[in-house]
Protein backbone atom coordinates (compact mmCIF):
# COMPACT_ATOMS: atom_id res chain seq x y z
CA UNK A 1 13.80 102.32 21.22
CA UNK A 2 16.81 104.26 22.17
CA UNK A 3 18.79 106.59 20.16
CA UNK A 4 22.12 105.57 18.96
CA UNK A 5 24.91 107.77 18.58
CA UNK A 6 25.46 109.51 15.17
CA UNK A 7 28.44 107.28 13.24
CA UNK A 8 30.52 110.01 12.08
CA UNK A 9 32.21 109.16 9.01
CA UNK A 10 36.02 108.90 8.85
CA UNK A 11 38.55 108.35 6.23
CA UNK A 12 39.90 104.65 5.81
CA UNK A 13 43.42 105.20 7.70
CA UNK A 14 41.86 106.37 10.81
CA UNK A 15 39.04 103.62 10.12
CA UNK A 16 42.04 101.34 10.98
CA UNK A 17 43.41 103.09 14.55
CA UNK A 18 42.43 100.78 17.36
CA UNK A 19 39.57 102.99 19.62
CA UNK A 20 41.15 104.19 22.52
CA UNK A 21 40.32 102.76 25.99
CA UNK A 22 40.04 104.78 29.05
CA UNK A 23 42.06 104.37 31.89
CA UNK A 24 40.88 102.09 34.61
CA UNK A 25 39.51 103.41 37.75
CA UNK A 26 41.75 103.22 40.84
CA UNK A 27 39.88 101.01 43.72
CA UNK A 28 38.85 102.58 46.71
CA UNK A 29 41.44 100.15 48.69
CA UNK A 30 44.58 101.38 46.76
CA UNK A 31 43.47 105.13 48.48
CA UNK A 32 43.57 103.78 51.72
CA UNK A 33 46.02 105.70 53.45
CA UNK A 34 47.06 102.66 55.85
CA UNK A 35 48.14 101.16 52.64
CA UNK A 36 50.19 104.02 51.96
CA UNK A 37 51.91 104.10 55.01
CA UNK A 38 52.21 100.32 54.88
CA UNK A 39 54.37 100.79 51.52
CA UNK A 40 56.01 103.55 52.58
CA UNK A 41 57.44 101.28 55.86
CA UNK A 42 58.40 98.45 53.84
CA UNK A 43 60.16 100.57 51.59
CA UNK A 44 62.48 102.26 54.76
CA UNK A 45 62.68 98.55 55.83
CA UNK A 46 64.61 97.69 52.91
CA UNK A 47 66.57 100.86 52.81
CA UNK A 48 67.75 99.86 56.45
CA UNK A 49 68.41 96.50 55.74
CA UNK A 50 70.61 97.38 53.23
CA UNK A 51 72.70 99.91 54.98
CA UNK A 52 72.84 97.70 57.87
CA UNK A 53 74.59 95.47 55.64
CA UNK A 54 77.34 97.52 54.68
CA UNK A 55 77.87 98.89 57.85
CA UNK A 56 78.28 94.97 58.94
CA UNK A 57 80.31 94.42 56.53
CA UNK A 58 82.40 97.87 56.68
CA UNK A 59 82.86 97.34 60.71
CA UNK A 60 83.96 93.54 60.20
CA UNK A 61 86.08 94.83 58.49
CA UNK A 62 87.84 97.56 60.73
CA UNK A 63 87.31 95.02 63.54
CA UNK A 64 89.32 93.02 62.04
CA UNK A 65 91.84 94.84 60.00
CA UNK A 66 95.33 94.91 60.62
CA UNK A 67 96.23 97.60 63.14
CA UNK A 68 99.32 100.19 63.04
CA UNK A 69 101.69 98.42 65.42
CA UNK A 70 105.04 97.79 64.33
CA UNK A 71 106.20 96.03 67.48
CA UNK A 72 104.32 94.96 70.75
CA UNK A 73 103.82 98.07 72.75
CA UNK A 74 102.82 98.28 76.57
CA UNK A 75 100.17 100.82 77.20
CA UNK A 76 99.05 101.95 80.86
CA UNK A 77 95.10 102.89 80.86
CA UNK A 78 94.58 104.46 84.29
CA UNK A 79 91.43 103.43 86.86
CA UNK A 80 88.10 105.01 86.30
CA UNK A 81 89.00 106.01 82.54
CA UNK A 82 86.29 106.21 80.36
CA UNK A 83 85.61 105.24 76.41
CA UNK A 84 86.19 108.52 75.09
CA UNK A 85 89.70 108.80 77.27
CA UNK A 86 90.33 104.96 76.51
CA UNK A 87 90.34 105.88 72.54
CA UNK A 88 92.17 108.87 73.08
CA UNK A 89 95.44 107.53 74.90
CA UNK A 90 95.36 104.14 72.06
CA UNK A 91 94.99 107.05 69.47
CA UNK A 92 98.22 108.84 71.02
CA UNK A 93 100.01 105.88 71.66
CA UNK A 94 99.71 104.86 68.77
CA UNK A 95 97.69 101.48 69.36
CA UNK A 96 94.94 102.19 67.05
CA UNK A 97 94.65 104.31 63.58
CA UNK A 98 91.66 106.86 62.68
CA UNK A 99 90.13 108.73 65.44
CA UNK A 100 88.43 107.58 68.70
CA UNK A 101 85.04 107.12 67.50
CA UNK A 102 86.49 103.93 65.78
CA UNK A 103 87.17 102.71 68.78
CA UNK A 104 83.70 103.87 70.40
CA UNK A 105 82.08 102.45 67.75
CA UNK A 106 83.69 99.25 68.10
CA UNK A 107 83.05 98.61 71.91
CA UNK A 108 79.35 99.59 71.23
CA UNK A 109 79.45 96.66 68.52
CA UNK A 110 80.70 94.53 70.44
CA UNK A 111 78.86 95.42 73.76
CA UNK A 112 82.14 95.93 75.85
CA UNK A 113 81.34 98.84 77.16
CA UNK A 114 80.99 97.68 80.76
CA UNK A 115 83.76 95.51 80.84
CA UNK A 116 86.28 97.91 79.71
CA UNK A 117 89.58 97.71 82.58
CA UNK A 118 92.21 99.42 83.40
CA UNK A 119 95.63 98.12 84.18
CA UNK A 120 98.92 98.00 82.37
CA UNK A 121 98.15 95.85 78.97
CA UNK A 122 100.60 94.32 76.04
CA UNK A 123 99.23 95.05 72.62
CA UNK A 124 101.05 92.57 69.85
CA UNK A 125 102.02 93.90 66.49
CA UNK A 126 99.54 93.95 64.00
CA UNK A 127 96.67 93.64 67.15
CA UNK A 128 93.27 94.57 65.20
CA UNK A 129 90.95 96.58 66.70
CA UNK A 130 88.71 93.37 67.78
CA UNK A 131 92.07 92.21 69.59
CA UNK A 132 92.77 95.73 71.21
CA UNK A 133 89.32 96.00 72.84
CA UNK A 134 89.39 91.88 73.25
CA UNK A 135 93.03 92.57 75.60
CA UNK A 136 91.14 95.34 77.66
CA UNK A 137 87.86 93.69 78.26
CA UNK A 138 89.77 90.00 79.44
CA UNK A 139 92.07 92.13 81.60
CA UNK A 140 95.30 90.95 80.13
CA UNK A 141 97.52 93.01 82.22
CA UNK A 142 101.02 92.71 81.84
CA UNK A 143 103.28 90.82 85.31
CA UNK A 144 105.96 92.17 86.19
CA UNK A 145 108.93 90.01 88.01
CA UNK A 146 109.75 90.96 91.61
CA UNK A 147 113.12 88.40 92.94
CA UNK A 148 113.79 88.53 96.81
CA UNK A 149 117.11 86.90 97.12
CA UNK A 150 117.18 84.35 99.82
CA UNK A 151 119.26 85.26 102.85
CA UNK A 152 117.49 88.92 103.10
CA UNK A 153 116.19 89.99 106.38
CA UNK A 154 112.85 91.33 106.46
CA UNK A 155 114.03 94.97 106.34
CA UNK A 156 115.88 94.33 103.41
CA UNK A 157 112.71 93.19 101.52
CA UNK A 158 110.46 95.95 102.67
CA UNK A 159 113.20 98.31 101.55
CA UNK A 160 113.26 96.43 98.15
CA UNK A 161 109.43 97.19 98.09
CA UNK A 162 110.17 100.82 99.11
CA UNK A 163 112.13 101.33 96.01
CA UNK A 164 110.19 99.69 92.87
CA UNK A 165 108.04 101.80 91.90
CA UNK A 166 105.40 99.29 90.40
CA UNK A 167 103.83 98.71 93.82
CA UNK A 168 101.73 101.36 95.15
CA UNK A 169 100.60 102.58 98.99
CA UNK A 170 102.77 102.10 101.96
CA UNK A 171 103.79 99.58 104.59
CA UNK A 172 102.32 99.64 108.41
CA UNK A 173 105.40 97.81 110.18
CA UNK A 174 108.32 95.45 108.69
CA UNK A 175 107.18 92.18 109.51
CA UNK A 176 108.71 89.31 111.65
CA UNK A 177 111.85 88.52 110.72
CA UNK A 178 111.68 84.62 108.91
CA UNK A 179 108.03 84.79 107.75
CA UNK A 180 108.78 85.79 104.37
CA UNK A 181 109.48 83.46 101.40
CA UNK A 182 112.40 84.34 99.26
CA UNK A 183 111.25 83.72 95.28
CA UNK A 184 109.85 85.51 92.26
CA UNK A 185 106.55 86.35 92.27
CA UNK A 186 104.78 88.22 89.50
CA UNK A 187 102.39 91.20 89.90
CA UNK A 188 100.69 94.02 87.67
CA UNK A 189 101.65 97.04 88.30
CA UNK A 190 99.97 99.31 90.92
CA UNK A 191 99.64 96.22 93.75
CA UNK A 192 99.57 97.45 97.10
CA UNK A 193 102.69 96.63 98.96
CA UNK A 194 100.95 95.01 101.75
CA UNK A 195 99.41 92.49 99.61
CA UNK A 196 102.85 91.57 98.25
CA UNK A 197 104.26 90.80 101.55
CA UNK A 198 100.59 88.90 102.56
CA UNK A 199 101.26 86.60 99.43
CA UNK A 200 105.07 86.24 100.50
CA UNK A 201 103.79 85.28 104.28
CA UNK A 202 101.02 82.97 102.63
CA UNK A 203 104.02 80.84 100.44
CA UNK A 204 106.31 80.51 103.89
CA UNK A 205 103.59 79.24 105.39
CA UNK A 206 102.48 76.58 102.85
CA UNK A 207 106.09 75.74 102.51
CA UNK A 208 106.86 75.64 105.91
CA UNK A 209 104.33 73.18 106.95
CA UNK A 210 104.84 71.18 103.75
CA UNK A 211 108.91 70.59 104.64
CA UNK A 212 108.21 70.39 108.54
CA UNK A 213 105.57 67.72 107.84
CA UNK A 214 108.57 65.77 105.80
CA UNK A 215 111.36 66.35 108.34
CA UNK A 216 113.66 63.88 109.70
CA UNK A 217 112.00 62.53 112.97
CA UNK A 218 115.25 62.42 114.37
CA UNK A 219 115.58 66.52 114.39
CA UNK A 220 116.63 68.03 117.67
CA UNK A 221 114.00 70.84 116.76
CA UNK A 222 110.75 71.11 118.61
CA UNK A 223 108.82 73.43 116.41
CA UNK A 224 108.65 75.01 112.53
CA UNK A 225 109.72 78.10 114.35
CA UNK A 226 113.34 76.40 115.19
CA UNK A 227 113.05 75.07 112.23
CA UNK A 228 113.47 78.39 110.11
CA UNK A 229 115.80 79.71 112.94
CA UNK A 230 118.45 77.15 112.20
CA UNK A 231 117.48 77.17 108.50
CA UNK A 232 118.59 81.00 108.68
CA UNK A 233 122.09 80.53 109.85
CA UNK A 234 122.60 77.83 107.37
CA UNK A 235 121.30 80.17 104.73
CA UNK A 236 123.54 82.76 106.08
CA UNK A 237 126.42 80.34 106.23
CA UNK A 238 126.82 79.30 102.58
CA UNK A 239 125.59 80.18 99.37
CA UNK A 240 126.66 76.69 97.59
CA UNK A 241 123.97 74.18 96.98
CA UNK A 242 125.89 71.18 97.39
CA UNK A 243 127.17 71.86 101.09
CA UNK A 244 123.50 73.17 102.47
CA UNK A 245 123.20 70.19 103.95
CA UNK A 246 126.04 69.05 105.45
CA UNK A 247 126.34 72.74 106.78
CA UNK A 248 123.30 71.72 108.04
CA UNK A 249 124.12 68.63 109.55
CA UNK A 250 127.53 70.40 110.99
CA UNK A 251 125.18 72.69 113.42
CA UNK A 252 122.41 69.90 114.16
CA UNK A 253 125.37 67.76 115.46
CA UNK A 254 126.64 70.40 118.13
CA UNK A 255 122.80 70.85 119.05
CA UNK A 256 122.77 67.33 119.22
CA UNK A 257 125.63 67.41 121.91
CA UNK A 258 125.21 70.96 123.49
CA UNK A 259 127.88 72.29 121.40
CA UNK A 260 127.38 76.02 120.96
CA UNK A 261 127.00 76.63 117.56
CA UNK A 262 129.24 79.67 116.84
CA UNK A 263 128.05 81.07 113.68
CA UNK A 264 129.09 84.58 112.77
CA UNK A 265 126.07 85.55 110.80
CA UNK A 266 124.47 85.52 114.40
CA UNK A 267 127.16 88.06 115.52
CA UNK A 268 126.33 90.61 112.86
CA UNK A 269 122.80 90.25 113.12
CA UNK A 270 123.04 90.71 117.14
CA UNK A 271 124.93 94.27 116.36
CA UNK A 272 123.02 95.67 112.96
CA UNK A 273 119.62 93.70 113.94
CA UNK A 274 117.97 94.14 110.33
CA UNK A 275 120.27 96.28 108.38
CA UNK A 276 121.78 92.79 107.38
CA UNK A 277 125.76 93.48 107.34
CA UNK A 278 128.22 95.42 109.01
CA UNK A 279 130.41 96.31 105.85
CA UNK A 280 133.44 95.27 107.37
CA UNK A 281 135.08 92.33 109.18
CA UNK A 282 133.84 91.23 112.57
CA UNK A 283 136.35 92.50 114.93
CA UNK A 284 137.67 89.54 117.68
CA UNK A 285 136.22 92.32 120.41
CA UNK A 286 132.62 91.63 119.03
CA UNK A 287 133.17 87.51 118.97
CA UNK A 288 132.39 87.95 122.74
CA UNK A 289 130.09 90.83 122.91
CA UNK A 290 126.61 89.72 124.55
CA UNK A 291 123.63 89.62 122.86
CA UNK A 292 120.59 87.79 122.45
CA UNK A 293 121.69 86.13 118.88
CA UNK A 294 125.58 86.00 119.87
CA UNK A 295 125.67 82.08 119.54
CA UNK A 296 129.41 82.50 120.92
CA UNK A 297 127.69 83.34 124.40
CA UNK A 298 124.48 82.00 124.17
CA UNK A 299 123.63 78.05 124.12
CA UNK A 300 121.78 76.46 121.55
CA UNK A 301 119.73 78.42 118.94
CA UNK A 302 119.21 82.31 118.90
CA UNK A 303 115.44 83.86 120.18
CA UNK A 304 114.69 83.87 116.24
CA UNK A 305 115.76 83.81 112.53
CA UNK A 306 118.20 85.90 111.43
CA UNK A 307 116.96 86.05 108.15
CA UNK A 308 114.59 84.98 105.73
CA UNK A 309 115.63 81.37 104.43
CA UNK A 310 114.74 80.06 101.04
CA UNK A 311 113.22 76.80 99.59
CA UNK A 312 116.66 74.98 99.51
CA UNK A 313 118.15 75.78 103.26
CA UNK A 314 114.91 75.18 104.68
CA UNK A 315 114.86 71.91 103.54
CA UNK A 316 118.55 70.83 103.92
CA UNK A 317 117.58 72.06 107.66
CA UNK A 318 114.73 69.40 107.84
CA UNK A 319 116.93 66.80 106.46
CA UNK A 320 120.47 67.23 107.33
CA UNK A 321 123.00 64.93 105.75
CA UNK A 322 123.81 61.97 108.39
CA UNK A 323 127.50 62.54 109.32
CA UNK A 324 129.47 63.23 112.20
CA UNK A 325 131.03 66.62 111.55
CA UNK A 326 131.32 69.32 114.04
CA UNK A 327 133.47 71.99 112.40
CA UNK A 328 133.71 73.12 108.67
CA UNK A 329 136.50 76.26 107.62
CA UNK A 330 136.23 78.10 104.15
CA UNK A 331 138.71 76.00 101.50
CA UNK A 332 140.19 79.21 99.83
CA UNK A 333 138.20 78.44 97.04
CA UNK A 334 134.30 79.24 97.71
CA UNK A 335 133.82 76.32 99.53
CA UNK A 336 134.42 74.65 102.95
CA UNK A 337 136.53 71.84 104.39
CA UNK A 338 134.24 69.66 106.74
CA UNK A 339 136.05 67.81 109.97
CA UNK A 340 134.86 65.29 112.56
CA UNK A 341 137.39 66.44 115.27
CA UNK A 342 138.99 69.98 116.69
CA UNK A 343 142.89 68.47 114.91
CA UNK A 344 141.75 67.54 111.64
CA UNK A 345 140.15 71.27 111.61
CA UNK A 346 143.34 73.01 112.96
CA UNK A 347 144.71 71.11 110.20
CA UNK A 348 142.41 72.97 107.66
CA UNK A 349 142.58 75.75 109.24
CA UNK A 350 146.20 75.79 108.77
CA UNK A 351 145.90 75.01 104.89
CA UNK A 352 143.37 78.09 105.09
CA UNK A 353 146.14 80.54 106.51
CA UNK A 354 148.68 79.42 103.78
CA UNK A 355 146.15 79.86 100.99
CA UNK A 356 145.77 83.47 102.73
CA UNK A 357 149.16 84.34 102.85
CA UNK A 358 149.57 83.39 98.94
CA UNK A 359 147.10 85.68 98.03
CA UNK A 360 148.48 88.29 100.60
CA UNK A 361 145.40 89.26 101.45
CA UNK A 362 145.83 91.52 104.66
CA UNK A 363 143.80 90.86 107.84
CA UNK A 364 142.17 93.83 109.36
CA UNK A 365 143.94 95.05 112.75
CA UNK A 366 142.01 93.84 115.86
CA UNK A 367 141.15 96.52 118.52
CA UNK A 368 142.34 94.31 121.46
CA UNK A 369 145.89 92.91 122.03
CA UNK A 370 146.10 89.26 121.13
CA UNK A 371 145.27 87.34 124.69
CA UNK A 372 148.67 85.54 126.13
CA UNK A 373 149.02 82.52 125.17
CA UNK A 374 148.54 79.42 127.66
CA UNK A 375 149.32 75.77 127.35
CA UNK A 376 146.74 74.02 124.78
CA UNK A 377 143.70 72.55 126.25
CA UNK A 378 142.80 68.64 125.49
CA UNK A 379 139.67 69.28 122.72
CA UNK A 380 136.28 68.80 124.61
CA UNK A 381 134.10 70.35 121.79
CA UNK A 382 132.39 66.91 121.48
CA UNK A 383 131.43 66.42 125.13
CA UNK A 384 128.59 68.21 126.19
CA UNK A 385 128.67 68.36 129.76
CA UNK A 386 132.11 70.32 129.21
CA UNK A 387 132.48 74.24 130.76
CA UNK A 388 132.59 76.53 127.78
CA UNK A 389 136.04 77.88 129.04
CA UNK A 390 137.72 74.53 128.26
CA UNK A 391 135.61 73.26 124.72
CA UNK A 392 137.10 74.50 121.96
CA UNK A 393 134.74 76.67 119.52
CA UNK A 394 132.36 75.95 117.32
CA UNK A 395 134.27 75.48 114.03
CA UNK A 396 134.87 78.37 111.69
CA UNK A 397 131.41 78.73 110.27
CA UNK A 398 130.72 78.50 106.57
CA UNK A 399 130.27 82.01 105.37
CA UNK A 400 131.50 84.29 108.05
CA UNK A 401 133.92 82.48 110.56
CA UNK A 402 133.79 81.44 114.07
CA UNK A 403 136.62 82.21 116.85
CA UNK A 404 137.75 80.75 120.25
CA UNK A 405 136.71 82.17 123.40
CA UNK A 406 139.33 85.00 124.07
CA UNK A 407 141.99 83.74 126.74
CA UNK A 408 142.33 80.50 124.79
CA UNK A 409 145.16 78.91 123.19
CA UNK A 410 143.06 78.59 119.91
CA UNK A 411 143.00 82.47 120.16
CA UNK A 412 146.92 82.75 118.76
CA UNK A 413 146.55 79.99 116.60
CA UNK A 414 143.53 81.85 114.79
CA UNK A 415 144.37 84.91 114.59
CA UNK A 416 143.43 86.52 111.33
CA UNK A 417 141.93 83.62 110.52
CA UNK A 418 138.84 84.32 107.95
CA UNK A 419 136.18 82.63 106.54
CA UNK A 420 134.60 82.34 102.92
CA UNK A 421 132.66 85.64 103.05
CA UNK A 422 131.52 88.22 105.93
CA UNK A 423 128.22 88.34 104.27
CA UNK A 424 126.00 86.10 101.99
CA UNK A 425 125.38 87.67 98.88
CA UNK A 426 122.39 87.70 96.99
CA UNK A 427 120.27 84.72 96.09
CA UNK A 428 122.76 82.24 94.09
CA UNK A 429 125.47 84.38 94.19
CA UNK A 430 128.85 82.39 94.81
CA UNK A 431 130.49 82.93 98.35
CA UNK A 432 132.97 85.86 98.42
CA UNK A 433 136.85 84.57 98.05
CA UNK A 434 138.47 84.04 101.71
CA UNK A 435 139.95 86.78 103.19
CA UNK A 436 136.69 88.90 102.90
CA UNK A 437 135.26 87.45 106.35
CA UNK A 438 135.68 88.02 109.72
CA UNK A 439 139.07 88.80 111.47
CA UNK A 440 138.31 86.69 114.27
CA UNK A 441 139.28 83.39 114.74
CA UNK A 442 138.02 80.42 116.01
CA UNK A 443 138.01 76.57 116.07
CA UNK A 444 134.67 75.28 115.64
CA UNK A 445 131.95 75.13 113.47
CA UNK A 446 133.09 76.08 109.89
C-alpha cells in the first residue's frame, strides 16, 4: 500500500481557505513561434487599417475642402513642368493653401500624375483641391478671342498675328491674298502662328465651296476664284449690310455688259499692293495710272482679290440682287444712291456735291490741271461694244469713288467729287462720312 501524505493539522479559519490550484501548463502550440508572428501580423493589420482610415477620411477631406480663391484666377503652368514645380507656382499664386506636398499628395491619390498638362488654365473661386488637379488633368485651358475684320488684306492679318503676343513661332511667307476667312476664332495661348492661318485657310475653303455650290446659275463668274475676286471689291466698296448686294449686283451688271467696273479700292490696292490704304485721297493722276488691278484701265475683273472678303460679301457676290443698276454714288449719309442710267446718276451726283459744299468739307488739290472741257458725249456706259473713250465711267463706286476717263466732259462735272470713304474700315464699322474719299471723279459705278 502506498504512503499517504502526513495531514498536517490547521486551525479552523484556514480549514475554510479554498486549496490553491496551480497554474495550467501552456500547450506546446501556443510556443510556436509561427503563431507568434501570425498575431503579431494581424495585430499591424489592424493598426494599418485604422490609420488608413483616417488618412481617407483626412484627404477626402482636403480634396474636397474649400480652396483660398476669392475670385477666378488664370494661372499659366509652363510645358515640361513637373509636380513639385506644378505645386509650387499654385502655392505662389495663390491657387492652393498649405505647402506643395498637399498637392503631391493629392495627384498621387488620385493617380494624376501622368496626366498632369500644361497650358494656360481658369481656376473658379472656391476650386477645391480635387477641382484644381481635376482642371489640369482634363486640360481646361483657357481660349482666347482673335477677330480679323473682314476687308483686311492678307498682310494686314499676318501683321495682326505679328503683334499678339498669345501666338508663338514665326510665319514662312504671307499667304495669297483672298484665302483667308475673316471671323473670330478662339485659341489657347502659345498656338503657333502658322496653324492659325492653316485653320483660317481651312474655314475659306469650306465656306467657299459651300456658297459657290449655292450660287446663282446665272453668275457671269467661271470659277470660286472670281468669285472671291469680285466678292473683294464689294467688300471693299461698302461696309453696310443692307446694300452688299445690290453693290453686288451694280458690278455683276457692267460684267454682264463689258462695262469696266471702276472701283477705287482696285486703284489703291494696284499702288500699296498689301499695305491696304494710301492714307490720303486718290489723286485724279492715279485714276489712270496702269496697273494690273486698275479696273479704270483694265476690262473686267482684276488678276486677283484685293482683299480678304467675309461671310456676308461673299455671299451677296453669289447671289446678287436682280436689278438693273449700273452706277451707285455715296448719299452724304453712309450710304449710296443706286441708278439705272449715266443722268439719273449725274443727278445724284449733283445732290452729292451740294451735301459737300454744306458741310464745307474741302477737296484735296489735284496734281494735274483739270482737262478742257469738250462737248458732252451721248451716255454709252450700257452698250458694250462701245470704245472706252466715249462710255462714260463706271459709276462712283460705293466706298471709294470712281472718275471719268481724263479728257472727258464728265471730268469737269466731277471734279472733287468723293465717295463714302477712301478706305473700308474695320469689320462692321460704318462707312466714313463723304468727303473722306477719293478726289477723283467719275460717272459710273457708285
Amino acid at each position: 500500500m502506498s504512503e499517504r501524505p502526513p495531514i498536517e493539522p490547521r486551525s479552523p479559519r484556514a480549514a475554510l481557505e479554498p486549496q490553491q490550484v496551480p497554474p495550467p501548463k501552456r500547450s506546446d502550440s501556443a510556443r510556436n513561434p509561427f503563431v507568434i508572428a501570425g498575431n503579431a501580423i494581424i495585430t499591424i493589420l489592424l493598426v494599418l487599417m485604422l490609420g488608413a482610415g483616417g488618412l481617407y477620411i483626412y484627404g477626402k477631406q482636403m480634396l474636397s475642402a474649400k480652396g483660398p480663391l476669392t475670385a477666378d484666377k488664370v494661372v499659366n503652368i509652363p510645358p515640361r513642368a513637373g509636380m513639385t514645380d506644378i505645386g509650387d507656382i499654385l502655392l505662389r499664386e495663390g491657387v492652393i493653401t498649405a505647402d506643395r506636398w498637399s498637392f503631391i499628395g493629392g495627384v498621387l491619390a488620385l493617380n494624376a500624375r501622368t496626366s498632369l498638362k500644361s497650358g494656360e488654365f481658369l481656376f473658379k473661386k472656391d476650386a477645391s483641391l480635387s477641382d484644381v488637379i481635376g482642371t489640369i488633368v482634363e486640360g481646361k485651358v483657357v481660349q482666347h478671342a482673335f477677330t480679323i475684320p473682314e476687308g483686311l488684306t492678307s498682310e494686314q492679318i499676318v501683321q495682326r498675328l505679328q503683334d499678339n503676343d498669345i501666338f508663338s513661332g514665326s510665319l514662312r511667307e504671307v499667304p495669297r491674298e483672298g484665302t483667308l476667312l475673316p471671323d473670330t476664332y478662339k485659341f489657347p495661348r502659345g498656338t503657333q502662328r502658322e496653324q492659325v492661318i492653316q485653320r483660317m485657310q481651312q474655314a475659306q475653303k469650306r465656306l467657299l465651296a459651300e456658297v459657290w455650290e449655292h450660287r446663282n446659275p446665272d453668275l457671269p463668274l467661271r470659277s470660286p476664284d472670281q468669285l472671291v475676286t469680285l466678292a473683294s471689291i464689294v467688300e471693299k466698296e461698302t461696309g453696310r449690310a443692307d446694300e452688299r448686294s445690290r453693290v453686288a449686283s451694280v458690278f455683276v451688271n457692267r460684267l454682264r455688259q463689258r462695262i469696266k467696273l471702276q472701283s477705287d479700292p482696285t486703284i489703291i490696292y494696284g499702288l500699296v499692293g498689301g499695305k491696304g490704304t494710301l492714307g490720303r485721297p486718290i489723286k485724279r493722276s492715279e485714276i489712270q495710272q496702269p496697273t494690273p488691278y486698275n479696273t479704270y484701265i483694265i476690262e473686267g475683273l482684276p488678276p486677283g482679290p484685293i482683299a480678304n472678303p467675309g461671310r456676308a460679301s461673299l455671299e451677296a457676290t453669289a447671289n446678287p440682287a436682280r436689278t438693273k443698276d449700273l452706277y451707285f454714288v455715296a448719299d452724304g449719309t453712309g450710304g449710296h444712291t443706286f441708278t439705272e442710267n449715266y443722268n439719273e446718276h449725274q443727278k445724284a451726283v449733283a445732290k452729292l456735291r451740294s451735301i459737300e459744299r454744306q458741310k464745307n468739307d474741302a477737296a484735296e488739290p489735284d496734281d494735274v490741271p483739270p482737262p478742257v472741257a469738250i462737248p458732252p458725249a451721248a451716255p454709252e456706259a450700257a452698250k458694250p461694244a462701245a470704245p472706252a473713250k466715249r462710255a462714260p465711267k463706271a459709276a462712283h463706286h460705293g466706298k471709294q469713288s470712281a472718275a471719268p476717263k481724263a479728257g472727258s466732259r464728265a471730268n469737269d462735272a466731277w471734279a472733287g467729287v468723293t465717295s463714302s470713304t477712301a478706305h473700308k474700315p474695320a469689320a462692321h464699322a460704318k462707312p466714313a462720312p463723304a468727303g473722306s474719299a477719293t478726289a477723283n471723279a467719275a460717272p459710273a459705278a457708285h
